[in-house]
PDB file of N, CA and C in Angstrom:
ATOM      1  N   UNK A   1       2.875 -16.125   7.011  1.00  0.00           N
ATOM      2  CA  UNK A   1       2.575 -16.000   5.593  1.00  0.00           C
ATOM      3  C   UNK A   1       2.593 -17.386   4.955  1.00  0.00           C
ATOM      4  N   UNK A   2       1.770 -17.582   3.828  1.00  0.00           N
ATOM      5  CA  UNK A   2       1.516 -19.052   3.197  1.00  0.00           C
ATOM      6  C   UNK A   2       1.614 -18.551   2.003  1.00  0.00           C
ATOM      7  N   UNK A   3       2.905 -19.489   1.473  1.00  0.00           N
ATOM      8  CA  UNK A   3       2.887 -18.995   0.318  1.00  0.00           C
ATOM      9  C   UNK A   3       2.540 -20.101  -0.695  1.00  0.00           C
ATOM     10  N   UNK A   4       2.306 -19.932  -2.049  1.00  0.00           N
ATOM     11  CA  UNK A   4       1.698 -20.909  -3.287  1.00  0.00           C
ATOM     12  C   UNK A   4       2.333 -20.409  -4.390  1.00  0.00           C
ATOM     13  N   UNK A   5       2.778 -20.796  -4.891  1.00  0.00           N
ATOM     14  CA  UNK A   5       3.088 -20.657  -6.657  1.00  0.00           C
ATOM     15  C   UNK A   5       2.407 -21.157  -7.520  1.00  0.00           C
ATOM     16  N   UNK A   6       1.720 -20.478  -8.286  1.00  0.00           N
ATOM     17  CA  UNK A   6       0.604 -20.864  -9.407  1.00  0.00           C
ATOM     18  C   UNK A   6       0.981 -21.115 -10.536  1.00  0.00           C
ATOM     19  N   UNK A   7       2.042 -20.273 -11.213  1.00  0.00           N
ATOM     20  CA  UNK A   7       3.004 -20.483 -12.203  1.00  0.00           C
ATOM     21  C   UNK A   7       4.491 -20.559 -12.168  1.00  0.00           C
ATOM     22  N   UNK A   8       4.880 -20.929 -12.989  1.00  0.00           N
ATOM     23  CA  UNK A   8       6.524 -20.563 -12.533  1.00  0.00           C
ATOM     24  C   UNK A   8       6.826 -20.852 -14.225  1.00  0.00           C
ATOM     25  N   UNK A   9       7.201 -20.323 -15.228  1.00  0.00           N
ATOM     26  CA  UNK A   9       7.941 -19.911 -16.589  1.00  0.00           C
ATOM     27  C   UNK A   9       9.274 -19.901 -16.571  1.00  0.00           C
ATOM     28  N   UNK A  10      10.131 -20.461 -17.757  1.00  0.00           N
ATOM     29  CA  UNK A  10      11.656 -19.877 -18.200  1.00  0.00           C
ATOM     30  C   UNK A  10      11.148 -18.949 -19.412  1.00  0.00           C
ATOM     31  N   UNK A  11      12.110 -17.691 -18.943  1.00  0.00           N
ATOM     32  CA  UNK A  11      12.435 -16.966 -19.848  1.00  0.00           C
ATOM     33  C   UNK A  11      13.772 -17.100 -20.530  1.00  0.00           C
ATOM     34  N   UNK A  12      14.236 -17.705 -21.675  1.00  0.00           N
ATOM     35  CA  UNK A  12      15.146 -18.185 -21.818  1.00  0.00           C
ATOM     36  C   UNK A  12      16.091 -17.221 -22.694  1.00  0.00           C
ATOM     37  N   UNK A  13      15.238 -16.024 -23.320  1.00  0.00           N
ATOM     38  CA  UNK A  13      15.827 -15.279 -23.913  1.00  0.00           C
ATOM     39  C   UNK A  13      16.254 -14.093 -23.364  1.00  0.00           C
ATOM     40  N   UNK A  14      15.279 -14.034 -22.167  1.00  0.00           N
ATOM     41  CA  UNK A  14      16.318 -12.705 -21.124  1.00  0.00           C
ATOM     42  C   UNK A  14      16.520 -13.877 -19.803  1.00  0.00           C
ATOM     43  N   UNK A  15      17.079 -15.079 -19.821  1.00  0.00           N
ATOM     44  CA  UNK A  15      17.803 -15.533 -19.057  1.00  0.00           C
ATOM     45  C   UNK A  15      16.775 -15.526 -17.368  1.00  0.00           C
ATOM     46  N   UNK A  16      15.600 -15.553 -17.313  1.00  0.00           N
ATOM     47  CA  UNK A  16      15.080 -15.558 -15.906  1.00  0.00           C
ATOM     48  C   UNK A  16      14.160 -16.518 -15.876  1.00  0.00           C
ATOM     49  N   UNK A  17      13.191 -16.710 -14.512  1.00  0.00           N
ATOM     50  CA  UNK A  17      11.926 -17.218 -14.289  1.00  0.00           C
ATOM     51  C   UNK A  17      11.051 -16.339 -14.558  1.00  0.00           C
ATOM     52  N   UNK A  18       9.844 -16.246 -14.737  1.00  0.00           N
ATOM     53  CA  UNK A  18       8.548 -15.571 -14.303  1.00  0.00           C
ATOM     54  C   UNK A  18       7.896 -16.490 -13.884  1.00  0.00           C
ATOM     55  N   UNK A  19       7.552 -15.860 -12.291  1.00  0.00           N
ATOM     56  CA  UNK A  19       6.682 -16.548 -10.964  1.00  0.00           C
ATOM     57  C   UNK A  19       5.455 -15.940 -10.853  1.00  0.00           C
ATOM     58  N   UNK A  20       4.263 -16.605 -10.651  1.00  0.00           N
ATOM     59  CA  UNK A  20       3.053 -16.101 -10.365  1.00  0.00           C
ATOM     60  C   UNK A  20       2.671 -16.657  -8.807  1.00  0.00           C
ATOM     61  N   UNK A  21       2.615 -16.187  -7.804  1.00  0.00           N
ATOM     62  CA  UNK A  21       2.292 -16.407  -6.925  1.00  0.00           C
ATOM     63  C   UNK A  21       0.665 -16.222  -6.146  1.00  0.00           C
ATOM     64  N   UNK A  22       0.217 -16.741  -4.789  1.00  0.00           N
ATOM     65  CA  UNK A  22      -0.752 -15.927  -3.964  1.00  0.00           C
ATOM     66  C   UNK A  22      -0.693 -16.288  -2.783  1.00  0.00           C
ATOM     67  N   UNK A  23      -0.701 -15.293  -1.475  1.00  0.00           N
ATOM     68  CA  UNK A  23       0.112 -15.097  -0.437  1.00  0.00           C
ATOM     69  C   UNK A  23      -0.753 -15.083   0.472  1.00  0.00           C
ATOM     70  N   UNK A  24      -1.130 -16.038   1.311  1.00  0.00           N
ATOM     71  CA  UNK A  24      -2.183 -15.413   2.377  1.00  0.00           C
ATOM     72  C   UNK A  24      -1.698 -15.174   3.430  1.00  0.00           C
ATOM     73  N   UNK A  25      -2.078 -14.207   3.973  1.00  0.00           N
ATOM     74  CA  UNK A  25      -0.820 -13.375   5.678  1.00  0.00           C
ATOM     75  C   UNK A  25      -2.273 -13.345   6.496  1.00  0.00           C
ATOM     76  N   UNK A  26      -1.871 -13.175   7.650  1.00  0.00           N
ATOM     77  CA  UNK A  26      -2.452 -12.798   9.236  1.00  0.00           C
ATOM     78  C   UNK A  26      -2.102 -11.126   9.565  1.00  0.00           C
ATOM     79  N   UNK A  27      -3.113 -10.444   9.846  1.00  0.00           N
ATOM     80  CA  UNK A  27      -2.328  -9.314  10.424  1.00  0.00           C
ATOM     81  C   UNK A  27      -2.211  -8.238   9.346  1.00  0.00           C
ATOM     82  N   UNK A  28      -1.051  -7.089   9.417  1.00  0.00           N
ATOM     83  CA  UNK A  28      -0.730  -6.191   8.382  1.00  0.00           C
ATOM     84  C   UNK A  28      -0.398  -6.331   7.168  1.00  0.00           C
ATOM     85  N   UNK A  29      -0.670  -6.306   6.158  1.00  0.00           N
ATOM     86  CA  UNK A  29       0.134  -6.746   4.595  1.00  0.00           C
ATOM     87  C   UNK A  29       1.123  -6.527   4.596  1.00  0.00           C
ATOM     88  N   UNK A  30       1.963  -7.755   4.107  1.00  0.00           N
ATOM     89  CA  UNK A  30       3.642  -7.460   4.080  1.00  0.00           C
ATOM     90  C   UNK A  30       4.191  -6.449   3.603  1.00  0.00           C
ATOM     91  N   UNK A  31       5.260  -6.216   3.635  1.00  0.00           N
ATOM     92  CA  UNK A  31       5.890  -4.479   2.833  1.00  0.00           C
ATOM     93  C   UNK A  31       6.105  -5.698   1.646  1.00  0.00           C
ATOM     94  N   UNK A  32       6.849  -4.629   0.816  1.00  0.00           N
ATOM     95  CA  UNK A  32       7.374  -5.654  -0.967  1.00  0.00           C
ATOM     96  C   UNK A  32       8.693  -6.639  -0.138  1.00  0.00           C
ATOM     97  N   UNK A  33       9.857  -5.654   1.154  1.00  0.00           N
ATOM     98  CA  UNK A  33      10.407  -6.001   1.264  1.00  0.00           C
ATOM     99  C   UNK A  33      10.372  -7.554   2.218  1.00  0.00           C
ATOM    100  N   UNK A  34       9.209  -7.681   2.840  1.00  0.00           N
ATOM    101  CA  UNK A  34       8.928  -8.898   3.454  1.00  0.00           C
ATOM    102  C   UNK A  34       8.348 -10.157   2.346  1.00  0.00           C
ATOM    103  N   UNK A  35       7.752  -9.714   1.088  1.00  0.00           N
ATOM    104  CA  UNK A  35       7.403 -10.393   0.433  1.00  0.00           C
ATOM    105  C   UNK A  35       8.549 -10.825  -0.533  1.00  0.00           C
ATOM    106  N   UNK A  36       9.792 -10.141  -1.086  1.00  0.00           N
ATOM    107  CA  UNK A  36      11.008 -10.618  -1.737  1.00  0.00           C
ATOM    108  C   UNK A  36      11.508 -11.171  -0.487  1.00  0.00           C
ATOM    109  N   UNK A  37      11.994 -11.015   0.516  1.00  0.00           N
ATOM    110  CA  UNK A  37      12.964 -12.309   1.546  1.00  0.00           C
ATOM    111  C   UNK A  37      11.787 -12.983   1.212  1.00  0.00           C
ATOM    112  N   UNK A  38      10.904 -13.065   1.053  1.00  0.00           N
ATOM    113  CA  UNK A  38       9.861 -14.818   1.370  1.00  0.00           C
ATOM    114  C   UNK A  38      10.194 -15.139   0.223  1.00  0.00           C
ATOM    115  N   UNK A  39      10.243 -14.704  -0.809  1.00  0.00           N
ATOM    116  CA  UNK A  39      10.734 -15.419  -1.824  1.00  0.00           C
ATOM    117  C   UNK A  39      11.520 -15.905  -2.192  1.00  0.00           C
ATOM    118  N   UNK A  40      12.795 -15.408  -1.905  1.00  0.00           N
ATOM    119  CA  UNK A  40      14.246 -15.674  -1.710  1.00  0.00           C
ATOM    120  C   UNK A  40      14.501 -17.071  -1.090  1.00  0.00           C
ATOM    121  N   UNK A  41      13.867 -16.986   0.430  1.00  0.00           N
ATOM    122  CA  UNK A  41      13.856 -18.050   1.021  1.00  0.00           C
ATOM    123  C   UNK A  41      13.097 -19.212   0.108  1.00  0.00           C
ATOM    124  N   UNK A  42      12.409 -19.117  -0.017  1.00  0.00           N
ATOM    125  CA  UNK A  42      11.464 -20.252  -0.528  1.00  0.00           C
ATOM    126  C   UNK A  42      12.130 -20.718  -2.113  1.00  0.00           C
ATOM    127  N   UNK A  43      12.625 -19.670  -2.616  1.00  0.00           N
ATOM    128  CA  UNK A  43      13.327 -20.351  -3.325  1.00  0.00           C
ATOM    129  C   UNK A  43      14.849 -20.339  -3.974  1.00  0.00           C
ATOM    130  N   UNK A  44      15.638 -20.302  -3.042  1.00  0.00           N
ATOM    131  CA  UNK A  44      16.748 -19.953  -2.930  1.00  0.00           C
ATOM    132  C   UNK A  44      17.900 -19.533  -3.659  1.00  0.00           C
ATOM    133  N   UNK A  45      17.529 -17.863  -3.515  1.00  0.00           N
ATOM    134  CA  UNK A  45      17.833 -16.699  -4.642  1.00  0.00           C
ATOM    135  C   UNK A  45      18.499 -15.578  -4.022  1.00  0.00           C
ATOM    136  N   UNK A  46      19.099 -14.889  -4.504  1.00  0.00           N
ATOM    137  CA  UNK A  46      19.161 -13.914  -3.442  1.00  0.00           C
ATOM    138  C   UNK A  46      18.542 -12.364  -3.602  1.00  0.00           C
ATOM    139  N   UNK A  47      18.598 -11.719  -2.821  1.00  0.00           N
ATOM    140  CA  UNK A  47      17.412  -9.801  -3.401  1.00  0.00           C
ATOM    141  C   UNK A  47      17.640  -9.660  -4.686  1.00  0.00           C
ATOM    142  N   UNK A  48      19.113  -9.332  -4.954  1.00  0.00           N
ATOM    143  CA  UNK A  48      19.665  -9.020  -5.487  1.00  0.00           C
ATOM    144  C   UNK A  48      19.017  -9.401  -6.873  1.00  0.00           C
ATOM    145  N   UNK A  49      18.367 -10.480  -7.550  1.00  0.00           N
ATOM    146  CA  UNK A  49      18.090 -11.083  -8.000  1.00  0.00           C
ATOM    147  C   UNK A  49      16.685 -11.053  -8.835  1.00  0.00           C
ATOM    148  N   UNK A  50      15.270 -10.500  -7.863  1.00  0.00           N
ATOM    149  CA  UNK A  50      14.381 -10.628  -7.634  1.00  0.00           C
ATOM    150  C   UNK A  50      14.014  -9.248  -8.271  1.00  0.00           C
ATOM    151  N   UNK A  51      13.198  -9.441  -8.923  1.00  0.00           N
ATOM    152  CA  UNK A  51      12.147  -8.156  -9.254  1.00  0.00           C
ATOM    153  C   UNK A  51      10.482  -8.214  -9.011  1.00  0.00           C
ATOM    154  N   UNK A  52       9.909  -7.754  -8.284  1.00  0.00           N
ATOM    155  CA  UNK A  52       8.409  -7.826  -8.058  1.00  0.00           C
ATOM    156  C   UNK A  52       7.525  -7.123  -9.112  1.00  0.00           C
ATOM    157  N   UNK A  53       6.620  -7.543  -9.797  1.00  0.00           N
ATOM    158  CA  UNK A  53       6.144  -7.163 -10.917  1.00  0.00           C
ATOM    159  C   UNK A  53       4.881  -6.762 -10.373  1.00  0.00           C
ATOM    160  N   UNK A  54       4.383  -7.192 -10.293  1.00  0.00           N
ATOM    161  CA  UNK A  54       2.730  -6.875 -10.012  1.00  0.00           C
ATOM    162  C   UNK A  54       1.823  -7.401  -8.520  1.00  0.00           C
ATOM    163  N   UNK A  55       1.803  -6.588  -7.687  1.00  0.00           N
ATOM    164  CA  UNK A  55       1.204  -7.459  -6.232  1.00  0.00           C
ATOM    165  C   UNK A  55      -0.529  -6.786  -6.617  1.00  0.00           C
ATOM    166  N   UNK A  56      -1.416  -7.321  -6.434  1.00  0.00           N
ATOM    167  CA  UNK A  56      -2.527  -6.844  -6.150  1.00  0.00           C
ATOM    168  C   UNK A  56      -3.488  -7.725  -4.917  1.00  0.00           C
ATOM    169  N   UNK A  57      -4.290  -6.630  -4.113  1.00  0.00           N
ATOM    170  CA  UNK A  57      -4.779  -7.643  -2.858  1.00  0.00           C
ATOM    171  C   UNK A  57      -6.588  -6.853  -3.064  1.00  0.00           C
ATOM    172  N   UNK A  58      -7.306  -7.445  -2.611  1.00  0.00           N
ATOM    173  CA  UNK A  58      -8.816  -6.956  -2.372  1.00  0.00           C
ATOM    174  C   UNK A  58      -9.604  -6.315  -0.958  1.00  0.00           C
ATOM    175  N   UNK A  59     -10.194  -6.040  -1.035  1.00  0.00           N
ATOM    176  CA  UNK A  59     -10.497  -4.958   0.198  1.00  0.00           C
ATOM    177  C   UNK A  59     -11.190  -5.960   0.956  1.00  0.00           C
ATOM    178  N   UNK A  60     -10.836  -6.308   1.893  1.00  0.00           N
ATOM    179  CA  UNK A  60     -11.482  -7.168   3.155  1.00  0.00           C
ATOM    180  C   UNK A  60     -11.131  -8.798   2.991  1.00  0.00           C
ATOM    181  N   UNK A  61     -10.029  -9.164   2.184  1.00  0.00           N
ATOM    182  CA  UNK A  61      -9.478 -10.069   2.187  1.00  0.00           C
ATOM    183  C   UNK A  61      -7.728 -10.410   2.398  1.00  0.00           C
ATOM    184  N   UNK A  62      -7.411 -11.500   2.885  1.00  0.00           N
ATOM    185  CA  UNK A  62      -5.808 -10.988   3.915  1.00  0.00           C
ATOM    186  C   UNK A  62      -4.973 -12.466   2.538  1.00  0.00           C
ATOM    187  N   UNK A  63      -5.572 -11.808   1.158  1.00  0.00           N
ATOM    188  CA  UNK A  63      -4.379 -12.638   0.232  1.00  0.00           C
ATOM    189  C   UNK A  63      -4.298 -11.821  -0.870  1.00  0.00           C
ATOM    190  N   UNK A  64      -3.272 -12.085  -1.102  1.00  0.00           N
ATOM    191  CA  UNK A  64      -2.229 -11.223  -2.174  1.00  0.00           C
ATOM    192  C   UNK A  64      -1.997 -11.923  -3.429  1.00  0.00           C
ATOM    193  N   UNK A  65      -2.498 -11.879  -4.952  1.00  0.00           N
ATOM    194  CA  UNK A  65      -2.006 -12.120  -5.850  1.00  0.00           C
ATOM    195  C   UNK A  65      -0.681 -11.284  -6.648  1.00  0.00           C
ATOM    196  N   UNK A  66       0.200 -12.106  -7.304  1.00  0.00           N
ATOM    197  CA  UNK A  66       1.724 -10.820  -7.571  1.00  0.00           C
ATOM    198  C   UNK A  66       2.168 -12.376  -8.273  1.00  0.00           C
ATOM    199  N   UNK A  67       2.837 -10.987  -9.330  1.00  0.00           N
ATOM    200  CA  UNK A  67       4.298 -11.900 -10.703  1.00  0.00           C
ATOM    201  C   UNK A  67       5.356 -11.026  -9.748  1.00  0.00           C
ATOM    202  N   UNK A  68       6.267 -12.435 -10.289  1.00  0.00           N
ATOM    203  CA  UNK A  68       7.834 -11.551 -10.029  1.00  0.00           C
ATOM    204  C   UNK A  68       8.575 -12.371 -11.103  1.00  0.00           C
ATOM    205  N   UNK A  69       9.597 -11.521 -11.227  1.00  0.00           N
ATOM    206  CA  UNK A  69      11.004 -11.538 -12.193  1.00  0.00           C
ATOM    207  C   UNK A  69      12.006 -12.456 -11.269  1.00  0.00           C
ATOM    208  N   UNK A  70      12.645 -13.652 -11.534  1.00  0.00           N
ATOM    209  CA  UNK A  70      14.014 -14.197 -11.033  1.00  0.00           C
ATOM    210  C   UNK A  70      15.120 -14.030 -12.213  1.00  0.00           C
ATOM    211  N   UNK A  71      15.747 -13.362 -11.862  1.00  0.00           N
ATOM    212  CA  UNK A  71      17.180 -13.364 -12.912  1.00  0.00           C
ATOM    213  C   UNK A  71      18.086 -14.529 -12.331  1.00  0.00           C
ATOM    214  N   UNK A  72      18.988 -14.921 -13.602  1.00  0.00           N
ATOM    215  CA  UNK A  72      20.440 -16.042 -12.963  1.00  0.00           C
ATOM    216  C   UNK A  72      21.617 -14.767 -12.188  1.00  0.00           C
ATOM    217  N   UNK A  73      21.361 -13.906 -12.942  1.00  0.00           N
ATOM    218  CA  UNK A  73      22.309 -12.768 -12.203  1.00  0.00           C
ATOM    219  C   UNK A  73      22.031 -11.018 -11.920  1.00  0.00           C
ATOM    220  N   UNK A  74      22.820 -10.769 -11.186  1.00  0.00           N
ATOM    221  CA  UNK A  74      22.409  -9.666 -11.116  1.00  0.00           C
ATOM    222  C   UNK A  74      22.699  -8.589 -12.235  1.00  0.00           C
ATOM    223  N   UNK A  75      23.375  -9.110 -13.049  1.00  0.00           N
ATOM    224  CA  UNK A  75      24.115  -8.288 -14.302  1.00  0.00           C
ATOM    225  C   UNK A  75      22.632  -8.115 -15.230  1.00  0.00           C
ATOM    226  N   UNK A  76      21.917  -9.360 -15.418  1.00  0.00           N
ATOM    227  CA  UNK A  76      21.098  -9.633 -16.172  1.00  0.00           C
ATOM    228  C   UNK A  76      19.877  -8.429 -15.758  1.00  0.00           C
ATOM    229  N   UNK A  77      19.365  -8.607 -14.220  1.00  0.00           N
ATOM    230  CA  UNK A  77      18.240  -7.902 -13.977  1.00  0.00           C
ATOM    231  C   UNK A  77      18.872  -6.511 -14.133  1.00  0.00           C
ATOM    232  N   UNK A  78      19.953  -5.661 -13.895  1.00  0.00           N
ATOM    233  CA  UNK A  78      20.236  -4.446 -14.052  1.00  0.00           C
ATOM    234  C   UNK A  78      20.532  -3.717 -15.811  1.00  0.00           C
ATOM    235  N   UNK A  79      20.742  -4.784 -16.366  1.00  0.00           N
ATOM    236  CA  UNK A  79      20.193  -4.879 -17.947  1.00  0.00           C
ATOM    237  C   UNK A  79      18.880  -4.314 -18.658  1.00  0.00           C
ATOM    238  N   UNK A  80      18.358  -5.538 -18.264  1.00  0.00           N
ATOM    239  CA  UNK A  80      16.271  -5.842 -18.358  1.00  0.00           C
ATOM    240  C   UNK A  80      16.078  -4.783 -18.167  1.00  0.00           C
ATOM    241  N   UNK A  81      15.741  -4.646 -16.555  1.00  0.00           N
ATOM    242  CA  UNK A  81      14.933  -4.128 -15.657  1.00  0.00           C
ATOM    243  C   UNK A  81      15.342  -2.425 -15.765  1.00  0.00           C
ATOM    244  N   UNK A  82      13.806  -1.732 -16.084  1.00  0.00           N
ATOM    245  CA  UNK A  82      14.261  -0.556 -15.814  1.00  0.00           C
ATOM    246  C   UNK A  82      14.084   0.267 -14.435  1.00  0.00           C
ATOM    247  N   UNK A  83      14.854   1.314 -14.672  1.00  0.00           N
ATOM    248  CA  UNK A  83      15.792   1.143 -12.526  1.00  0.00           C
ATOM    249  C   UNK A  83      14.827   1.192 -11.471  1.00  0.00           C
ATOM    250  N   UNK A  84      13.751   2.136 -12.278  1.00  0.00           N
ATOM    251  CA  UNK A  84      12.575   2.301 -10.716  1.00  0.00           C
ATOM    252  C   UNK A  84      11.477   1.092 -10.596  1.00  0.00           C
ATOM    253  N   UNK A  85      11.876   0.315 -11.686  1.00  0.00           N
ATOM    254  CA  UNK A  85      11.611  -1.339 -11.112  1.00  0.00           C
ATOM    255  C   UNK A  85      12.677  -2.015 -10.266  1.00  0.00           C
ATOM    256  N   UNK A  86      13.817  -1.687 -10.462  1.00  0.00           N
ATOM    257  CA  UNK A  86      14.787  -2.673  -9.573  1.00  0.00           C
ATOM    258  C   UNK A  86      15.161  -1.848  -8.431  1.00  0.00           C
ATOM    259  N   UNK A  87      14.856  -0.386  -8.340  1.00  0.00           N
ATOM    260  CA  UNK A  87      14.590  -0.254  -7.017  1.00  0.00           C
ATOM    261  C   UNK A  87      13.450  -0.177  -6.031  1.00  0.00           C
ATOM    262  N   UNK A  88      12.917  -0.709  -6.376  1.00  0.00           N
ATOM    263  CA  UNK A  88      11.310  -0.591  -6.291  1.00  0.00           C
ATOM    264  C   UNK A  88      11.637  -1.708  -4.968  1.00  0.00           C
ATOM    265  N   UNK A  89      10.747  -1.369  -3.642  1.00  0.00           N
ATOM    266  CA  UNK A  89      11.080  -2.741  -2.860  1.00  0.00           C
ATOM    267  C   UNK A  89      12.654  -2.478  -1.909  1.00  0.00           C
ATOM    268  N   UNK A  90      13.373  -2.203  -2.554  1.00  0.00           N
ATOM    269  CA  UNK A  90      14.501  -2.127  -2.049  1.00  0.00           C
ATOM    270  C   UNK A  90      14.978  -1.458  -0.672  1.00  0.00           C
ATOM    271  N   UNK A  91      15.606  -1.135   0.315  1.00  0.00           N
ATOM    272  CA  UNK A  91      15.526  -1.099   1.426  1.00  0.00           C
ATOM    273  C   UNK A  91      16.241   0.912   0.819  1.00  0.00           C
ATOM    274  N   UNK A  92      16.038   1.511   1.417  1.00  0.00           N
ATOM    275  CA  UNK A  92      16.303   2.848   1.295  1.00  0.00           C
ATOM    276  C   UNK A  92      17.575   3.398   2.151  1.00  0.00           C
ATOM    277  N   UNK A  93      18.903   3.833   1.378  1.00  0.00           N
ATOM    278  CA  UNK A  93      20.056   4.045   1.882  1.00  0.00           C
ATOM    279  C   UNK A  93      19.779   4.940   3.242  1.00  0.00           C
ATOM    280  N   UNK A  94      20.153   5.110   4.574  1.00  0.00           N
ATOM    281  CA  UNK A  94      20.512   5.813   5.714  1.00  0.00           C
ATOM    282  C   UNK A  94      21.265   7.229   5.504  1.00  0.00           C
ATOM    283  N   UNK A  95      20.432   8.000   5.830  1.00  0.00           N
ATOM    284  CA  UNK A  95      21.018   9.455   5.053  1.00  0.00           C
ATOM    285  C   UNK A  95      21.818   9.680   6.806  1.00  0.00           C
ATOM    286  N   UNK A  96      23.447  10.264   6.978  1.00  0.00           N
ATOM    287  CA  UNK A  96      24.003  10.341   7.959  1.00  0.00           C
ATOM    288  C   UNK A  96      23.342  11.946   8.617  1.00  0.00           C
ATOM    289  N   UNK A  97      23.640  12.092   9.400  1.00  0.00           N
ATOM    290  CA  UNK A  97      23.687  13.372   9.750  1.00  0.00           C
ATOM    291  C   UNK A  97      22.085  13.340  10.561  1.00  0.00           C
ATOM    292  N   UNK A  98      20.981  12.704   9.788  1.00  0.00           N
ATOM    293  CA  UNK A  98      20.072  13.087   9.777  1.00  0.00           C
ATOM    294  C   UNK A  98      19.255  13.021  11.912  1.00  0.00           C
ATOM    295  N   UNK A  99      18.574  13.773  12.095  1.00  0.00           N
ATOM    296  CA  UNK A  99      18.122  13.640  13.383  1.00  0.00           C
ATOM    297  C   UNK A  99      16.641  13.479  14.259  1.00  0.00           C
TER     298      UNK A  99
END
């Protein structure tokens, strides 16, 4: 994956970044959850943190335009963010029992 940042904003009154990115991959399109660790990494944040706003990609092309949300904390994005945005992406709890 190659990643680019096109924009990058302070939001200073709800305390975050807004990132505009575009992603060009090889192969399958990332899940959200491969595209927040790339972000994380690249700019050193943690999930917890991260809200993905908008990904959009085109039919027969292997790049991805997408905003995302960086909060300073996680207090902040669970504030903001309403929940089926901040779980949106998120890795899905292991139900026990199941077979």
């Amino acid at each position: 994956m190659d990643f680019e940042i096109t924009g990058d904003k302070r939001n200073e009154l709800l305390s975050r970044r807004e990132v505009q990115f575009n992603l060009k991959y090889d192969g399958a399109t990332p899940s959200r959850m491969q595209i927040i660790g790339k972000l994380c990494a690249l700019l050193n944040v943690k999930e917890q943190q991260i809200t993905l706003d908008t990904l959009h990609s085109s039919f027969g092309k292997t790049e991805i335009t997408g905003s995302a949300r960086i909060y300073d904390n996680e207090e902040g994005r669970n504030k903001t963010e309403r929940p089926y945005l901040a779980a949106r992406g998120m890795p899905k709890p292991k139900e026990e029992g199941a077979a």
